[in-house]
C-alpha atoms as a PDB file:
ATOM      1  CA  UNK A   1      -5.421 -13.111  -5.913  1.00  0.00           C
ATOM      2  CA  UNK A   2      -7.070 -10.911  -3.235  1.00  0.00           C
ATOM      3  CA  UNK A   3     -10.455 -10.016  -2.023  1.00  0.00           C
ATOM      4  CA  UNK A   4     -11.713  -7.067  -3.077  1.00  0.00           C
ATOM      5  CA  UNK A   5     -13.795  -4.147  -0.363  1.00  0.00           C
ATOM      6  CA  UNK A   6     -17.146  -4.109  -1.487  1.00  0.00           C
ATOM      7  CA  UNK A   7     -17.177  -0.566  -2.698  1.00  0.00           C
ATOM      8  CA  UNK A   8     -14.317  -1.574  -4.854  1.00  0.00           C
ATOM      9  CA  UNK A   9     -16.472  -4.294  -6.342  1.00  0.00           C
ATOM     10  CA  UNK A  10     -19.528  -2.171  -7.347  1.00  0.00           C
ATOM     11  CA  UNK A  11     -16.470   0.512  -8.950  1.00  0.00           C
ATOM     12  CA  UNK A  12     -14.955  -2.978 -11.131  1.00  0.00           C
ATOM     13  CA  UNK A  13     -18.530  -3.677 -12.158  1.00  0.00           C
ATOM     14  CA  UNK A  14     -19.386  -0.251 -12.826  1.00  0.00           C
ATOM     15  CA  UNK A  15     -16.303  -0.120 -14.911  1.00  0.00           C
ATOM     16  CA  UNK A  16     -16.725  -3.641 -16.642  1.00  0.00           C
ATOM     17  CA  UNK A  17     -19.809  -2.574 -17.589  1.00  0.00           C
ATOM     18  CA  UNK A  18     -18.408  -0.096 -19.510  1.00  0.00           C
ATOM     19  CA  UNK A  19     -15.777  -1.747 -21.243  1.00  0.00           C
ATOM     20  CA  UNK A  20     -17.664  -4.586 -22.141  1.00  0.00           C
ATOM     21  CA  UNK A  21     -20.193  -2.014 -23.853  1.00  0.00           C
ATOM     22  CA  UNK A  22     -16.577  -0.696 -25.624  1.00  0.00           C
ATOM     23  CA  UNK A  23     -15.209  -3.909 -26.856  1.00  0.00           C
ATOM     24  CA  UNK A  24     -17.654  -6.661 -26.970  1.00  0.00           C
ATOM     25  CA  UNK A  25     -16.667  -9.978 -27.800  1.00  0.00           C
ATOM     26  CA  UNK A  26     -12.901  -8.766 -27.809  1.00  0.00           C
ATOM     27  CA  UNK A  27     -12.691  -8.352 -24.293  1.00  0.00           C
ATOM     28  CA  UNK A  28     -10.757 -11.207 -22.465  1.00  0.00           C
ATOM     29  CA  UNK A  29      -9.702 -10.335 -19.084  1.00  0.00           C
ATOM     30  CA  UNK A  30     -10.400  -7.552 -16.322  1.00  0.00           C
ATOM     31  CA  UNK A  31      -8.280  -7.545 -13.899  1.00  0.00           C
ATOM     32  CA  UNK A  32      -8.348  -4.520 -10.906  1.00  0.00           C
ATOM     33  CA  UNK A  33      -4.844  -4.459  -9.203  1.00  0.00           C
ATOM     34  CA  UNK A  34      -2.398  -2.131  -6.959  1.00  0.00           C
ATOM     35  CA  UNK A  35      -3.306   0.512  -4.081  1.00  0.00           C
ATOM     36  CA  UNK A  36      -6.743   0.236  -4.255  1.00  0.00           C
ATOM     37  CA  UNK A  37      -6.568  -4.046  -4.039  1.00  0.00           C
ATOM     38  CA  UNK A  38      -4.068  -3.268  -1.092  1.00  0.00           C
ATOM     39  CA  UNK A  39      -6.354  -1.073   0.808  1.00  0.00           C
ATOM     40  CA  UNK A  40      -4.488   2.283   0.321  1.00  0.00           C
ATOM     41  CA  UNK A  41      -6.366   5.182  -0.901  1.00  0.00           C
ATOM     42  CA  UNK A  42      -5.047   8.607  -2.770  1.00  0.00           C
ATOM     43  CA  UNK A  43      -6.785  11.330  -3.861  1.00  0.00           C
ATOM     44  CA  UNK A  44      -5.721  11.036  -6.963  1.00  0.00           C
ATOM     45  CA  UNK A  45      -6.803   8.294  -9.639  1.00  0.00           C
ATOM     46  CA  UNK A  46      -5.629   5.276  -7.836  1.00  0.00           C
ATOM     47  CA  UNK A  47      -7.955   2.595  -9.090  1.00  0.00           C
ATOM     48  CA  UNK A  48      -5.803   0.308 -11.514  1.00  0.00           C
ATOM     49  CA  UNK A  49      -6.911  -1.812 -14.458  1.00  0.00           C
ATOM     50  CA  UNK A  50      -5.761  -4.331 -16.800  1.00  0.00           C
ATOM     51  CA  UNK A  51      -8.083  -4.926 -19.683  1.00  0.00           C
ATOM     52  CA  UNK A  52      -6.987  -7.540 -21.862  1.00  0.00           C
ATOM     53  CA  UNK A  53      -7.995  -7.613 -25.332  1.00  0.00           C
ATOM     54  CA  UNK A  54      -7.691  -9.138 -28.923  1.00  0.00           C
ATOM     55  CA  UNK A  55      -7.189  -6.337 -30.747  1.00  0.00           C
ATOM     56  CA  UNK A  56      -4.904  -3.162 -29.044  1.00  0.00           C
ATOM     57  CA  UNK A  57      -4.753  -1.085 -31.865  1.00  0.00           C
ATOM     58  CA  UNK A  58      -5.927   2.965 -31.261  1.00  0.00           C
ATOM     59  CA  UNK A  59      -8.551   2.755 -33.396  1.00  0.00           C
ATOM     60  CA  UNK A  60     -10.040  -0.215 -31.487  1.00  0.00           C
ATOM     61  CA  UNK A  61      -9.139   1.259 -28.112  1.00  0.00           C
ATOM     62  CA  UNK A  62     -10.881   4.402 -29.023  1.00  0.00           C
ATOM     63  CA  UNK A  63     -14.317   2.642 -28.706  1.00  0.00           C
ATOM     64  CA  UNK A  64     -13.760   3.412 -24.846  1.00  0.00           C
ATOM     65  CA  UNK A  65     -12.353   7.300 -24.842  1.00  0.00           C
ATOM     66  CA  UNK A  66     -15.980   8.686 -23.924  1.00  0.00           C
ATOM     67  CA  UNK A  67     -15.801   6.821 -20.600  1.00  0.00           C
ATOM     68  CA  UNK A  68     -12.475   8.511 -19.760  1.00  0.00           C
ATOM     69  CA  UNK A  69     -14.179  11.550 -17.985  1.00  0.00           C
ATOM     70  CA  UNK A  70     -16.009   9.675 -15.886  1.00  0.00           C
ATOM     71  CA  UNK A  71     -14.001   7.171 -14.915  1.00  0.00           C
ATOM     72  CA  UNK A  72     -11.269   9.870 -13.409  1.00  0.00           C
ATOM     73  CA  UNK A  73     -14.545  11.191 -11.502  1.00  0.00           C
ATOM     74  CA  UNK A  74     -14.237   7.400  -9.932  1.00  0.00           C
ATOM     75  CA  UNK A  75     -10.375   7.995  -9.336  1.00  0.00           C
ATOM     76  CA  UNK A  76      -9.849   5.391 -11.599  1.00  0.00           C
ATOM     77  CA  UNK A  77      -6.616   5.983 -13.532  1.00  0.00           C
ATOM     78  CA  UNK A  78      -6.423   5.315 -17.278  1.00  0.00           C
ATOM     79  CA  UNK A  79      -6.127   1.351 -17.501  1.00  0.00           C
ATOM     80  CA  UNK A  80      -3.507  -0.667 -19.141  1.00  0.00           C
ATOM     81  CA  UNK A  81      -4.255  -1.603 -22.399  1.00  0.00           C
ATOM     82  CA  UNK A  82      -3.039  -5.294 -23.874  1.00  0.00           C
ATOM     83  CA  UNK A  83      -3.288  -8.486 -25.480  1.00  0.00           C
ATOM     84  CA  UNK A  84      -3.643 -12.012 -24.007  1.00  0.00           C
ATOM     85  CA  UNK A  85      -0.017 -12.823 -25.402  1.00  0.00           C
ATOM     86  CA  UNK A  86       1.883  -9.581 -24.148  1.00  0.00           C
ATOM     87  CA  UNK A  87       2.220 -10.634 -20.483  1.00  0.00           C
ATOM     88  CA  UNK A  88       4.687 -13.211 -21.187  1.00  0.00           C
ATOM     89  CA  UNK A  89       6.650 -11.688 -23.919  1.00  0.00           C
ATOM     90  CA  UNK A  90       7.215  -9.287 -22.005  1.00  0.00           C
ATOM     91  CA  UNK A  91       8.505 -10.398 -18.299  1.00  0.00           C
ATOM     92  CA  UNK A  92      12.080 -10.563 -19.295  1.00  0.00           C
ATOM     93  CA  UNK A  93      11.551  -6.814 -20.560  1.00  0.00           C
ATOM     94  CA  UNK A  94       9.152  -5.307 -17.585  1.00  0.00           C
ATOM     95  CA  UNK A  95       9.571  -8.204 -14.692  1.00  0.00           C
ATOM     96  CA  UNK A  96       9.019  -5.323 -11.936  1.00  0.00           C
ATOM     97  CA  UNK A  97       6.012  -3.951 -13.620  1.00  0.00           C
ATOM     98  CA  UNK A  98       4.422  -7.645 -13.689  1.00  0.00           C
ATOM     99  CA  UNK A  99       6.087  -8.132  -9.991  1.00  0.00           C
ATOM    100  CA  UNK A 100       4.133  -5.202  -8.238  1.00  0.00           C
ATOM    101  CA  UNK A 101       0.552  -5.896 -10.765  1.00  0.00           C
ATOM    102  CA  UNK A 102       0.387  -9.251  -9.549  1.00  0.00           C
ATOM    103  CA  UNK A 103       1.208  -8.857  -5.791  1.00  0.00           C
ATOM    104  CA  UNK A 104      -2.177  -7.327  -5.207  1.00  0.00           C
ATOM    105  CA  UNK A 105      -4.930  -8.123  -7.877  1.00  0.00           C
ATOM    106  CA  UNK A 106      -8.683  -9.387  -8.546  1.00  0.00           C
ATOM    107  CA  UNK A 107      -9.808 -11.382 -11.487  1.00  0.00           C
ATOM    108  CA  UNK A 108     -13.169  -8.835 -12.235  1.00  0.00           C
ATOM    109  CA  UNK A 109     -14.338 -11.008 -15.334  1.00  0.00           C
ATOM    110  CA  UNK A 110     -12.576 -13.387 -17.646  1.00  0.00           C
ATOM    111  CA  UNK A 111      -9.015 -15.142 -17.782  1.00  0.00           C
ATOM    112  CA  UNK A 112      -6.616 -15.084 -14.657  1.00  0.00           C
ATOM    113  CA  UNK A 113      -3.185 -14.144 -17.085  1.00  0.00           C
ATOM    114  CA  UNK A 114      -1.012 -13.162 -13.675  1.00  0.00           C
ATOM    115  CA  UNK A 115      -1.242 -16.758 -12.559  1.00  0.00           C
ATOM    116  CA  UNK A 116       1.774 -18.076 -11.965  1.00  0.00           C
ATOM    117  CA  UNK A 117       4.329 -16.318 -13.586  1.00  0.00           C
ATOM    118  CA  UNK A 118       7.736 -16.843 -13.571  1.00  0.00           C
ATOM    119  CA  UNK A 119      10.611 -14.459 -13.513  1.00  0.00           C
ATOM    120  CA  UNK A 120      14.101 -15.045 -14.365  1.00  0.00           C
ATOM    121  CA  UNK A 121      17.037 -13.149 -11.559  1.00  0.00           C
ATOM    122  CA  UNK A 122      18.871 -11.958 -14.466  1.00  0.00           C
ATOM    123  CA  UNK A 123      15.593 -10.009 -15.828  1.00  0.00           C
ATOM    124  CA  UNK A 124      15.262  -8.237 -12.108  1.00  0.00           C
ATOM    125  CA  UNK A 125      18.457  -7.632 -11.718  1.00  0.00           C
ATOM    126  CA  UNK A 126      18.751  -6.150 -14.549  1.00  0.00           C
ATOM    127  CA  UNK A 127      15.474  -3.910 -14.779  1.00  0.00           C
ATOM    128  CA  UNK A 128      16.302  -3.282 -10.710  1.00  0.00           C
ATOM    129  CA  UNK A 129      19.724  -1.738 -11.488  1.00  0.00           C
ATOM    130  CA  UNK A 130      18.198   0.283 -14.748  1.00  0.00           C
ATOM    131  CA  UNK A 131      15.447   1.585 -13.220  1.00  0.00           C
ATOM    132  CA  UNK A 132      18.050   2.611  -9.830  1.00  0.00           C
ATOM    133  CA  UNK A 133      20.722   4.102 -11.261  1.00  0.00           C
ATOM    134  CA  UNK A 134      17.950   6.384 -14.069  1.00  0.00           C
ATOM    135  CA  UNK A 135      15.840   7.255 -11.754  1.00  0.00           C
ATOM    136  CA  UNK A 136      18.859   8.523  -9.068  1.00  0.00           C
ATOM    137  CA  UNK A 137      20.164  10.538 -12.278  1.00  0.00           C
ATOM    138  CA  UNK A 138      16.700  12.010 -12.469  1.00  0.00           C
ATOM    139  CA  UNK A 139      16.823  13.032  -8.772  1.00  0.00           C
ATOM    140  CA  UNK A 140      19.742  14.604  -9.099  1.00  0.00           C
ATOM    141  CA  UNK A 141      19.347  16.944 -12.018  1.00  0.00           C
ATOM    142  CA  UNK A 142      15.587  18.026 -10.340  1.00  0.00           C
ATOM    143  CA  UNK A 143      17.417  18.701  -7.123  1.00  0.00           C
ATOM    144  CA  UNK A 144      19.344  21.536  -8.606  1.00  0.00           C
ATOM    145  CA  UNK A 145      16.284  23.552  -9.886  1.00  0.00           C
ATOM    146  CA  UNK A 146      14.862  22.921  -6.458  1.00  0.00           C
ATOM    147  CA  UNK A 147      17.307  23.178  -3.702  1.00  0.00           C
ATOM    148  CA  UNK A 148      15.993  25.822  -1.241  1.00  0.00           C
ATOM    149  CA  UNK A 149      12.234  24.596  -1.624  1.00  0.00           C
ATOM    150  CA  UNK A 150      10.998  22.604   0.653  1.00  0.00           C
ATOM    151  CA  UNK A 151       7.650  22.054  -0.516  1.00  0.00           C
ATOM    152  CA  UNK A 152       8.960  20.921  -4.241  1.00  0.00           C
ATOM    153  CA  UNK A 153      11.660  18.822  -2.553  1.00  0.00           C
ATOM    154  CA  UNK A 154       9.324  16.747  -0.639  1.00  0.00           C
ATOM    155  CA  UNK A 155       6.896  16.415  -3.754  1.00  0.00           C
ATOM    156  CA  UNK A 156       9.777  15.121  -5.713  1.00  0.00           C
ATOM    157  CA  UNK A 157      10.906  12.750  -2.630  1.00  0.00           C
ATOM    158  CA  UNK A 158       6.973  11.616  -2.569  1.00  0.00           C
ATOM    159  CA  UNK A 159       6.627  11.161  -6.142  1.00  0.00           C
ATOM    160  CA  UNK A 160      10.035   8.883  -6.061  1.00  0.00           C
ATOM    161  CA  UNK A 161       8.848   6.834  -3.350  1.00  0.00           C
ATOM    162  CA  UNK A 162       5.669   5.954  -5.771  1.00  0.00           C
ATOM    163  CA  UNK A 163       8.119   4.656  -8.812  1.00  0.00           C
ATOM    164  CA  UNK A 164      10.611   2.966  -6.168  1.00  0.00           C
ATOM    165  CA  UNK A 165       7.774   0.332  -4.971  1.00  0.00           C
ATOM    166  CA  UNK A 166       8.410  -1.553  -8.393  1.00  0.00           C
ATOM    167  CA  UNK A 167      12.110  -1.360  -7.634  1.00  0.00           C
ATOM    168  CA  UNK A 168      11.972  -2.241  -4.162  1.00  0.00           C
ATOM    169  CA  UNK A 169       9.832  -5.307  -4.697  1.00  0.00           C
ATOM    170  CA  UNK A 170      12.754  -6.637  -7.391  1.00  0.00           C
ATOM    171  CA  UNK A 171      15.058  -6.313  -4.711  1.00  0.00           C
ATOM    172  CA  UNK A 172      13.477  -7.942  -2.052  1.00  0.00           C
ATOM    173  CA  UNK A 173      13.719 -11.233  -5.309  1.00  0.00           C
ATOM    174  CA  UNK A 174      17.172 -10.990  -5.638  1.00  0.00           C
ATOM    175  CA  UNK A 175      17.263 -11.884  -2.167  1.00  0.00           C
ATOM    176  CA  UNK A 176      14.742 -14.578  -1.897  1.00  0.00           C
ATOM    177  CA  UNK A 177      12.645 -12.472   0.467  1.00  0.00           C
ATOM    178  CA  UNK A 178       8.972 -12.511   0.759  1.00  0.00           C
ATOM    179  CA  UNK A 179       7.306  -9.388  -0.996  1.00  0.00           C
ATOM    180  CA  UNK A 180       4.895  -7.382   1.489  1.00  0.00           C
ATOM    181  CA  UNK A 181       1.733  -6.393  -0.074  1.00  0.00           C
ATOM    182  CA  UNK A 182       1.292  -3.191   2.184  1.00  0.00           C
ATOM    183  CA  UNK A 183       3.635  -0.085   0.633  1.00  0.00           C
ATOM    184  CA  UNK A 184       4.592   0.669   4.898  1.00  0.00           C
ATOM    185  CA  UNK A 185       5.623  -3.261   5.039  1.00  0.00           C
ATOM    186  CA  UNK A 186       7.657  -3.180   1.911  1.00  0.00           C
ATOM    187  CA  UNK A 187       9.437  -0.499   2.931  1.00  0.00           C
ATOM    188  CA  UNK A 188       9.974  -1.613   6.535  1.00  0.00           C
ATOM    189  CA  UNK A 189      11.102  -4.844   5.247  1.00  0.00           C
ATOM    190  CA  UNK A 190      13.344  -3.949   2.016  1.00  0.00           C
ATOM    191  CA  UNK A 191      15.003  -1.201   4.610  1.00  0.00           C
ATOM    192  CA  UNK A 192      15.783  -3.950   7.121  1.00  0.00           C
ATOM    193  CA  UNK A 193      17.035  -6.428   4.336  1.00  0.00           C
ATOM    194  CA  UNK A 194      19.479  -3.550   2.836  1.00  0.00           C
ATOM    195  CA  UNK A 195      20.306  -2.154   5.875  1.00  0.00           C
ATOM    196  CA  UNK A 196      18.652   1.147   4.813  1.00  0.00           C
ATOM    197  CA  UNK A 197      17.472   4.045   7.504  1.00  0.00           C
ATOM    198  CA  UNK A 198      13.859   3.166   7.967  1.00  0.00           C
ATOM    199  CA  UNK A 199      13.689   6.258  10.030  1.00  0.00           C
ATOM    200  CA  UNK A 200      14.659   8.706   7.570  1.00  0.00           C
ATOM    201  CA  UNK A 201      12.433   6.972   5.222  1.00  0.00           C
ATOM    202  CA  UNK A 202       9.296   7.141   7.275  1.00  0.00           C
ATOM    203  CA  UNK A 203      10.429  10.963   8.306  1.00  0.00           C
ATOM    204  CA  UNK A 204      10.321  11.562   4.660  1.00  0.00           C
ATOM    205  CA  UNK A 205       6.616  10.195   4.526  1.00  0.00           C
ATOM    206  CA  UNK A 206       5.408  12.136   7.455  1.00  0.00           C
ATOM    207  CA  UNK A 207       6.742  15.458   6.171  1.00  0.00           C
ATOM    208  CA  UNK A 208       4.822  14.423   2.683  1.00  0.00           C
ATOM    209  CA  UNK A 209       1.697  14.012   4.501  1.00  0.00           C
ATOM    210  CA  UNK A 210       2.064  17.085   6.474  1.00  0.00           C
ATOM    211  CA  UNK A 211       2.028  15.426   9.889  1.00  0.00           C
ATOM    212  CA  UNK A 212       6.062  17.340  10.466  1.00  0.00           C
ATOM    213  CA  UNK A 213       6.790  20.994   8.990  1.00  0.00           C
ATOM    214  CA  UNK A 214      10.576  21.164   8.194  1.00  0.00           C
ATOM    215  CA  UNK A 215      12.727  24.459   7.069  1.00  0.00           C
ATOM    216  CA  UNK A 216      14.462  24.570   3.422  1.00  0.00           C
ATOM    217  CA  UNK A 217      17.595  23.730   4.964  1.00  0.00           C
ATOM    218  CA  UNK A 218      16.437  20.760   6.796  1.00  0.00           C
ATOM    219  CA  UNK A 219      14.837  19.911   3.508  1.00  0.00           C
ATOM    220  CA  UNK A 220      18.260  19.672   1.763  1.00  0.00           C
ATOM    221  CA  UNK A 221      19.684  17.870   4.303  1.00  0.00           C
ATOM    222  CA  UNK A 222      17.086  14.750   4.424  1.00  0.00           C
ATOM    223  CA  UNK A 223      17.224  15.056   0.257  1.00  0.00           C
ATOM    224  CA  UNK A 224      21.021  14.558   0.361  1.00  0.00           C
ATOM    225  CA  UNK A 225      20.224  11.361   2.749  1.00  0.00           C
ATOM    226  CA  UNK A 226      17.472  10.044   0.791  1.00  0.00           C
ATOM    227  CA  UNK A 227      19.873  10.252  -2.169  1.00  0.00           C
ATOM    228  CA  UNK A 228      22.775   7.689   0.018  1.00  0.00           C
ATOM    229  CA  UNK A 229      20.791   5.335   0.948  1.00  0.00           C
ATOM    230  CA  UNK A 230      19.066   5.040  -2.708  1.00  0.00           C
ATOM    231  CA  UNK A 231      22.773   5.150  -3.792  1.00  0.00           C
ATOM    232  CA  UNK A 232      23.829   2.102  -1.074  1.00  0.00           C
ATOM    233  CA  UNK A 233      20.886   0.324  -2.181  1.00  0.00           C
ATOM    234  CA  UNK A 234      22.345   0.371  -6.108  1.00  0.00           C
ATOM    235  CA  UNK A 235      25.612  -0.326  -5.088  1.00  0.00           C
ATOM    236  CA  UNK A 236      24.530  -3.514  -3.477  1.00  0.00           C
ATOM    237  CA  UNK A 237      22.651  -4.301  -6.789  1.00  0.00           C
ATOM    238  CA  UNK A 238      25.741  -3.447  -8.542  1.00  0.00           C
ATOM    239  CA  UNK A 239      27.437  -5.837  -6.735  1.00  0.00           C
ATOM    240  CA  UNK A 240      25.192  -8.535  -7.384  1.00  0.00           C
ATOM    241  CA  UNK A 241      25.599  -8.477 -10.980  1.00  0.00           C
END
């Protein structure tokens, strides 16, 4: 569990307030996890939740939908919804999911449920080599409605590299490795354990933050590269299995 900025903390008890008005006596567990625990900031929603309750049904959950406006005001994206039992019925389904909540978290009220859990290398290998070779298929049929534009290539490469941190942590399991908190030190790391091009990868991030201007062509060209080394990195999966 980490320690939280202190801005972050009035946010979590600004927000617990809230949901504690919502739910009462059903409320278990509020937990605050992912960029914002790690210290990265977006300016988009960014601030995660898990609120753990008795009852998830919509009609319960609904006591909470007139906070929804203000809590995107906070960048706070719409939290994850679930009972105390979920968590571990559902690690052989969503191990990567529970892999990347509980690398960077804070208990805000209530029960710790990301202590300690356990993951089976079937279950990531599994998910790591679903999620992989879907989400390459994805990048490949968007690719052909945007080859020629730079600007919607690089929001598509940017928008991958979000979804990949699940997948990357998984992999960095299958190999025993320590999982870096920091999004720049997973990358560095799973790149340097797969024998990936870190420098085409932090390229990519550079030109998504605007700090390089490429042409269209040049675009295409570190898309198609992007695309090989996501592809070596499935075929060593593959070959794990």
């Amino acid at each position: 569990m980490e320690q939280i900025p202190e801005a972050l903390k009035k946010t979590s008890q600004a927000f617990l307030a809230d949901v504690k008005e919502a739910f009462g006596k059903t409320l278990v567990s509020v937990i605050v996890y992912g960029p914002a625990v790690r210290g990265e900031t977006s300016k988009t929603p960014y601030i995660n939740y898990l609120v753990v309750v008795t009852d998830s049904t919509p009609s319960e959950l609904a006591h909470c939908a007139k906070y929804m406006k203000s809590w995107r005001k906070k960048l706070i994206s719409v939290p994850l919804f679930i009972t105390p039992d979920y968590v571990q019925k559902s690690l052989d389904t969503f191990p990567l999911e529970f892999m990347d909540i509980s690398s960077a978290y804070n208990v805000v009220f209530g029960t710790d449920i990301l202590d300690d859990l356990e993951y089976t290398v079937d279950d990531v290998r599994n998910e790591c080599e679903r999620e992989i070779k879907g989400k390459l298929l994805h990048l490949r049929s968007e690719y052909l409605s945007l080859r020629g534009d730079s600007k919607g290539l690089i929001d598509l490469v940017q928008r991958s590299l979000a979804t990949f941190r699940l997948l990357f942590s998984g992999a960095l399991y299958l190999k025993n490795e320590d999982i870096p908190t920091k999004t720049s030190a997973l990358l560095d790391k799973v790149a340097a354990v797969y024998e990936l091009d870190i420098s085409l990868f932090k390229k990519l991030i550079a030109v998504a933050n605007g700090e390089i201007k490429i042409s269209d062509s040049e675009a295409d060209t570190l898309f198609d590269l992007y695309v090989e080394e996501l592809d070596k990195l499935s075929d060593e999966i593959d070959f794990m299995s």
